[in-house]
N, C-alpha and C. Protein backbone atom coordinates (compact mmCIF):
# COMPACT_ATOMS: atom_id res chain seq x y z
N UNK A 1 -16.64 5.07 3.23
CA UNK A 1 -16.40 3.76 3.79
C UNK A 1 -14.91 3.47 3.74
N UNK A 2 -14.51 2.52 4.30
CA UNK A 2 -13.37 2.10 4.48
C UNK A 2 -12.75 0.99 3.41
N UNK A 3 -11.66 1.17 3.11
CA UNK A 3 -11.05 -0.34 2.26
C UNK A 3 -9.77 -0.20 2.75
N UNK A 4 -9.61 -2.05 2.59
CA UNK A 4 -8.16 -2.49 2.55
C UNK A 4 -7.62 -2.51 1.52
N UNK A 5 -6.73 -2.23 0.99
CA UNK A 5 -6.08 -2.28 -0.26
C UNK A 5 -4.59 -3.08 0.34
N UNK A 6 -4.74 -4.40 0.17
CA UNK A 6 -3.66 -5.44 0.38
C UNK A 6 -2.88 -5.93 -1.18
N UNK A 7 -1.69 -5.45 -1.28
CA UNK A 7 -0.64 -5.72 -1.96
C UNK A 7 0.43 -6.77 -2.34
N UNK A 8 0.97 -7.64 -3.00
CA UNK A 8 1.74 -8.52 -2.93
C UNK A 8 2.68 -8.19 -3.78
N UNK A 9 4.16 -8.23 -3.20
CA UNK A 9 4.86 -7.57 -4.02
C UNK A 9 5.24 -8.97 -5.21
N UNK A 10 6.40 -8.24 -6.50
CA UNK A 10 7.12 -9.34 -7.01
C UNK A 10 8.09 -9.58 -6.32
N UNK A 11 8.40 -11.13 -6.78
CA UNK A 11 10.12 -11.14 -6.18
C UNK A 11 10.93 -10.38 -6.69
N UNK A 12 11.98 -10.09 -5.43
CA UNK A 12 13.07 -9.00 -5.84
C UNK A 12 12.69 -7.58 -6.28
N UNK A 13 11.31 -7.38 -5.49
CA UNK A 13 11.29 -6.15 -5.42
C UNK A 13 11.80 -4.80 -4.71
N UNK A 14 12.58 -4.50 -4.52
CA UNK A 14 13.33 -3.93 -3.36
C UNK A 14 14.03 -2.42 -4.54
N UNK A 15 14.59 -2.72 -5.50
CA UNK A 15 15.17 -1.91 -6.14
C UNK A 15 14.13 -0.98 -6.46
N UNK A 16 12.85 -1.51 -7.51
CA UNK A 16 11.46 -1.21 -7.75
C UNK A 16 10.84 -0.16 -6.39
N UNK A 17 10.64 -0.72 -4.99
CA UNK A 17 10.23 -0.19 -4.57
C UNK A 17 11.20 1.17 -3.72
N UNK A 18 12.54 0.97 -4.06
CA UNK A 18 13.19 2.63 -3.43
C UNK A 18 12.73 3.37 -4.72
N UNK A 19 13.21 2.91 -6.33
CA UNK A 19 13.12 4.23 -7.01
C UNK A 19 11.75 4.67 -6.86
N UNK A 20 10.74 4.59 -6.71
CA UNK A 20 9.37 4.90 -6.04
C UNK A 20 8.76 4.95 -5.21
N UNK A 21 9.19 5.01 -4.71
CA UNK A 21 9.07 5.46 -3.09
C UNK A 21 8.77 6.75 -2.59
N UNK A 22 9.36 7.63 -2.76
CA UNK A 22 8.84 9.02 -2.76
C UNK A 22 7.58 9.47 -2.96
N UNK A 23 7.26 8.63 -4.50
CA UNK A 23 6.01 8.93 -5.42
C UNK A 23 4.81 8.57 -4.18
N UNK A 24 5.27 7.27 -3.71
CA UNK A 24 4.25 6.69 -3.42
C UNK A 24 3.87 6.98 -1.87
N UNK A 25 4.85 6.93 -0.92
CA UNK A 25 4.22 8.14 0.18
C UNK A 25 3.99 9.14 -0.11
N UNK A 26 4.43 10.52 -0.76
CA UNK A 26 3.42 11.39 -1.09
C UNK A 26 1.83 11.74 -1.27
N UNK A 27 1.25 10.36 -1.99
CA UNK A 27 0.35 9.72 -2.33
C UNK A 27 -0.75 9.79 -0.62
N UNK A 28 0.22 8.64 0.07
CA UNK A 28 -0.08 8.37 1.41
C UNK A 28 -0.36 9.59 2.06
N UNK A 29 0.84 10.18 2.02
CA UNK A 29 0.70 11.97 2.82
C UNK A 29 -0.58 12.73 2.57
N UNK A 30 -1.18 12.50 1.39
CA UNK A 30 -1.88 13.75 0.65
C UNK A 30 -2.89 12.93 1.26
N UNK A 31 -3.16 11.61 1.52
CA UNK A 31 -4.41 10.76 2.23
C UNK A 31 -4.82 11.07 3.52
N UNK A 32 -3.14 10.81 4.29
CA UNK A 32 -3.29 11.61 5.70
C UNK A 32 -3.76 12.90 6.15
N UNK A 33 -3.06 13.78 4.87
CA UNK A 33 -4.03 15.35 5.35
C UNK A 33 -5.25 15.37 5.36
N UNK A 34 -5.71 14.51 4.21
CA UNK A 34 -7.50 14.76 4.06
C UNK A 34 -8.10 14.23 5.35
N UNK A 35 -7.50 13.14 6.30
CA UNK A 35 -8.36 12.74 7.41
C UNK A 35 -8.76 11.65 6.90
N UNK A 36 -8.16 11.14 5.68
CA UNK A 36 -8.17 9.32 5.08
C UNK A 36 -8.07 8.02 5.65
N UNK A 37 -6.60 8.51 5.77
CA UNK A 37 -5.78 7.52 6.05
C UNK A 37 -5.79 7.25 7.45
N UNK A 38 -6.01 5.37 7.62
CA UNK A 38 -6.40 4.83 8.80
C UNK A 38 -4.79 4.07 9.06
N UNK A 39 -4.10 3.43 8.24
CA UNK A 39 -2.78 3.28 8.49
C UNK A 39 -2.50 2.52 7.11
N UNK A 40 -0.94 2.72 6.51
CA UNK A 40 -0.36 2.31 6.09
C UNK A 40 1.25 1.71 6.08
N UNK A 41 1.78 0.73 5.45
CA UNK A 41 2.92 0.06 5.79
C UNK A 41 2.94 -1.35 4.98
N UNK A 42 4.67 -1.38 4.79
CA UNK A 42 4.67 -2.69 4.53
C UNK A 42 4.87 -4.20 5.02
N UNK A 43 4.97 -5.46 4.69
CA UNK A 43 5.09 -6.53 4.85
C UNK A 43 6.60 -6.74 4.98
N UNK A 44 7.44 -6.91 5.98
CA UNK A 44 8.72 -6.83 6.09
C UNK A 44 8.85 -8.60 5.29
N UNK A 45 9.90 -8.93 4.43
CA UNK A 45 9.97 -10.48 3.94
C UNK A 45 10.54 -11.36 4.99
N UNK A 46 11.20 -11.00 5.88
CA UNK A 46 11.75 -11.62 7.26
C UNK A 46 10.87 -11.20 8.55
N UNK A 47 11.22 -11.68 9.82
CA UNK A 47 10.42 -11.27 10.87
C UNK A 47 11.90 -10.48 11.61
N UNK A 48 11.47 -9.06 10.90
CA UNK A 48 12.39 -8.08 11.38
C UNK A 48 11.96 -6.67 11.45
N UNK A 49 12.21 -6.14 11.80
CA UNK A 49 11.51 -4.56 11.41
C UNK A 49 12.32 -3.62 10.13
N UNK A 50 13.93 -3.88 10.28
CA UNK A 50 14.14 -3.66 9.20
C UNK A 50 15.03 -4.92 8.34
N UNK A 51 14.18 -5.40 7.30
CA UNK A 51 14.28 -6.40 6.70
C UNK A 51 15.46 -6.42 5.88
N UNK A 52 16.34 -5.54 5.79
CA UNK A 52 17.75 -5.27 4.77
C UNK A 52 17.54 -5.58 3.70
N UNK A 53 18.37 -6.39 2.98
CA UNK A 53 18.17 -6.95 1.25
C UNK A 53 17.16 -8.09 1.40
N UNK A 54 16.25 -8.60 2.32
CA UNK A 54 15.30 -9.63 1.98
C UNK A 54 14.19 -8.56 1.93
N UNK A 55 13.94 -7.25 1.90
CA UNK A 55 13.41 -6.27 1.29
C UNK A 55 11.47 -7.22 1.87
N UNK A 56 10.54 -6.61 0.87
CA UNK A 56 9.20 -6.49 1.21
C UNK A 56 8.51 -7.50 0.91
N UNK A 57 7.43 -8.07 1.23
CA UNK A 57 6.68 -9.17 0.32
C UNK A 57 5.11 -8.42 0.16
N UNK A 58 5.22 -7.15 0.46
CA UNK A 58 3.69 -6.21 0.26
C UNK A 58 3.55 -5.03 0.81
N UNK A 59 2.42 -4.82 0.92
CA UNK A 59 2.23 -3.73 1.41
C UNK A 59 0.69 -3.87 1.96
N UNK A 60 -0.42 -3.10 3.00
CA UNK A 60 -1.69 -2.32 3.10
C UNK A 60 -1.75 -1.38 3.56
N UNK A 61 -2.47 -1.08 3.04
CA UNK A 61 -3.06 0.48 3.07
C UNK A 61 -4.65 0.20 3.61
N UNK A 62 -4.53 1.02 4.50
CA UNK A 62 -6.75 1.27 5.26
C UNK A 62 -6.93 2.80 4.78
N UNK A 63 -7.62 3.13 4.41
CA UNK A 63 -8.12 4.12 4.06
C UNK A 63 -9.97 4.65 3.66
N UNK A 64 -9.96 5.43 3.64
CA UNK A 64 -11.44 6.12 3.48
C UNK A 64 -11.53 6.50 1.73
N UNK A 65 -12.29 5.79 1.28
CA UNK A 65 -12.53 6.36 -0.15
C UNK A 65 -14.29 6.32 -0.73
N UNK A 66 -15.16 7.14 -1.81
CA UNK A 66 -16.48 7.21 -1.12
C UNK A 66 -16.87 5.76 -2.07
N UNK A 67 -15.94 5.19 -2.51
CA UNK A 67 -16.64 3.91 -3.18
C UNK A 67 -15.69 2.83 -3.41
N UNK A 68 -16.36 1.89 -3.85
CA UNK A 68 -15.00 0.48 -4.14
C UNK A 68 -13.96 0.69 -5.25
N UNK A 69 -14.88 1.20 -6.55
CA UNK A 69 -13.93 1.78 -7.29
C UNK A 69 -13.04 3.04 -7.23
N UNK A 70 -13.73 3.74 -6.31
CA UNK A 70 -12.84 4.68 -6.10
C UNK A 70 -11.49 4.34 -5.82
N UNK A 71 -11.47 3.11 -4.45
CA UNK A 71 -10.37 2.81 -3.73
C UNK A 71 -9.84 2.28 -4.71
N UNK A 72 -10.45 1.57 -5.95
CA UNK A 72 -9.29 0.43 -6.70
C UNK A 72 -8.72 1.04 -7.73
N UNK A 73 -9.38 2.47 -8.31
CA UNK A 73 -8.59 3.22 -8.94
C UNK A 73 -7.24 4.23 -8.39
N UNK A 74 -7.79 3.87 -7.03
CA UNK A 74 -6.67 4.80 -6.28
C UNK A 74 -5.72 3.85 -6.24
N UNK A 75 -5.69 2.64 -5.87
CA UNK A 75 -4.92 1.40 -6.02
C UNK A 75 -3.59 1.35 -7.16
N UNK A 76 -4.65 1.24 -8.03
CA UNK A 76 -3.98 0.98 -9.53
C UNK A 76 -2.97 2.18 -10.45
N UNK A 77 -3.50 3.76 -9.68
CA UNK A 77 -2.77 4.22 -9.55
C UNK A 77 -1.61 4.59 -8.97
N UNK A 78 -1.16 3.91 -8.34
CA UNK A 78 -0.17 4.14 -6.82
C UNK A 78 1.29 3.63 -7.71
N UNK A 79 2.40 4.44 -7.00
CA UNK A 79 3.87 4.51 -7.61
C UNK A 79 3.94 2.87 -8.15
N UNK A 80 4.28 2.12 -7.38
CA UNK A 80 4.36 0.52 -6.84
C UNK A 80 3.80 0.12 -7.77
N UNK A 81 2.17 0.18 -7.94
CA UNK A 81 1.91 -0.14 -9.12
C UNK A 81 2.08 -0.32 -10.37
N UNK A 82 2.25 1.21 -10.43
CA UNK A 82 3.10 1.57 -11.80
C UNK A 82 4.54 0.85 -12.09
N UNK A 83 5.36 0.98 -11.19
CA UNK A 83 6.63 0.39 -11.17
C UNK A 83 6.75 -0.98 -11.38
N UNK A 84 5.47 -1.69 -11.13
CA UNK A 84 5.91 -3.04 -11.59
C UNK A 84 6.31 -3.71 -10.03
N UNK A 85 6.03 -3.09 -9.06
CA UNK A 85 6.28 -3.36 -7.58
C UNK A 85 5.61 -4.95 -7.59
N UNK A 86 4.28 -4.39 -7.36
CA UNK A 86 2.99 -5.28 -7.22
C UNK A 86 3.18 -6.36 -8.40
N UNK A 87 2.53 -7.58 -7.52
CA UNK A 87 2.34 -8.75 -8.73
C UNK A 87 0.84 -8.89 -8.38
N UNK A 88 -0.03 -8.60 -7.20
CA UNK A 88 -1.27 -8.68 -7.39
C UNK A 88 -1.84 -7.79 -6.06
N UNK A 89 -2.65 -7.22 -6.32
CA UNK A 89 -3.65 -6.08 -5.27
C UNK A 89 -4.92 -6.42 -5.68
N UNK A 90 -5.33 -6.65 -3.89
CA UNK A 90 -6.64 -7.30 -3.71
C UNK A 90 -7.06 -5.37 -2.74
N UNK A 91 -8.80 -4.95 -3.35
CA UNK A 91 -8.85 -3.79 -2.53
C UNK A 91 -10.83 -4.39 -2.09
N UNK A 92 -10.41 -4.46 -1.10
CA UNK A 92 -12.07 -4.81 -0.54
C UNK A 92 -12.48 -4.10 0.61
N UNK A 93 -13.77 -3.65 0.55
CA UNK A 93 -14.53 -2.94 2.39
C UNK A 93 -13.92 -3.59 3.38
N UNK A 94 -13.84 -2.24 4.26
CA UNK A 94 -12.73 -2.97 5.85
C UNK A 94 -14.27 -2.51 6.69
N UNK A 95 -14.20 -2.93 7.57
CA UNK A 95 -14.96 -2.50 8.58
C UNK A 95 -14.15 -2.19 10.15
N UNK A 96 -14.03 -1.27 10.34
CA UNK A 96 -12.98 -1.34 11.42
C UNK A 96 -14.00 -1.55 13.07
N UNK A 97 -13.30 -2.60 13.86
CA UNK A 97 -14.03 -2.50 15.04
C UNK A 97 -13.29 -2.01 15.99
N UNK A 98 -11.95 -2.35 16.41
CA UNK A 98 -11.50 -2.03 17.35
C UNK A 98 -10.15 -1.12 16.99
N UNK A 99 -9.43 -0.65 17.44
CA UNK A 99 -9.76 -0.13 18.80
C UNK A 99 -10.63 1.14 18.32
């Protein structure tokens, strides 16, 4: 099944999320090979594409995982997480309709 795993970063996360960054697409990558990953990306904090120093206010992730906990352990493990990125991650069933 599918989950959203929707992210909220802390303030002034921007430093937090380069030194981990690597960690944490890798993560993504290894999702994409399996045939997982439905899309991921973040929440730009401005209405820009690249947001400069007003940096992120989140992140989601869609993905395929075979249970809820699965997805929220995959969650809780993620770079961001660890780093102290995140101030709160919500991971619930997506149902995708379109396209």
């Amino acid at each position: 099944m599918l989950y959203a795993i929707l992210s909220e970063d802390v303030k002034n996360s921007l430093d937090k999320r380069q030194s981990a960054r690597p960690d944490h697409l890798a993560r993504l990558e290894k999702l994409r090979e399996e045939g997982r990953l439905v899309l991921a990306g973040p929440h730009p904090a401005v209405d820009a594409d690249d947001p400069g120093d007003a940096g992120f206010s989140g992140s989601l992730v869609i993905a395929e995982f075979d249970s809820l906990d699965d997805a929220r352990a995959w969650a809780d493990a993620d770079p961001y997480a660890i780093a102290g990125v995140y101030a709160r991650v919500t991971v619930k069933p997506f149902k995708k309709v379109l396209p």
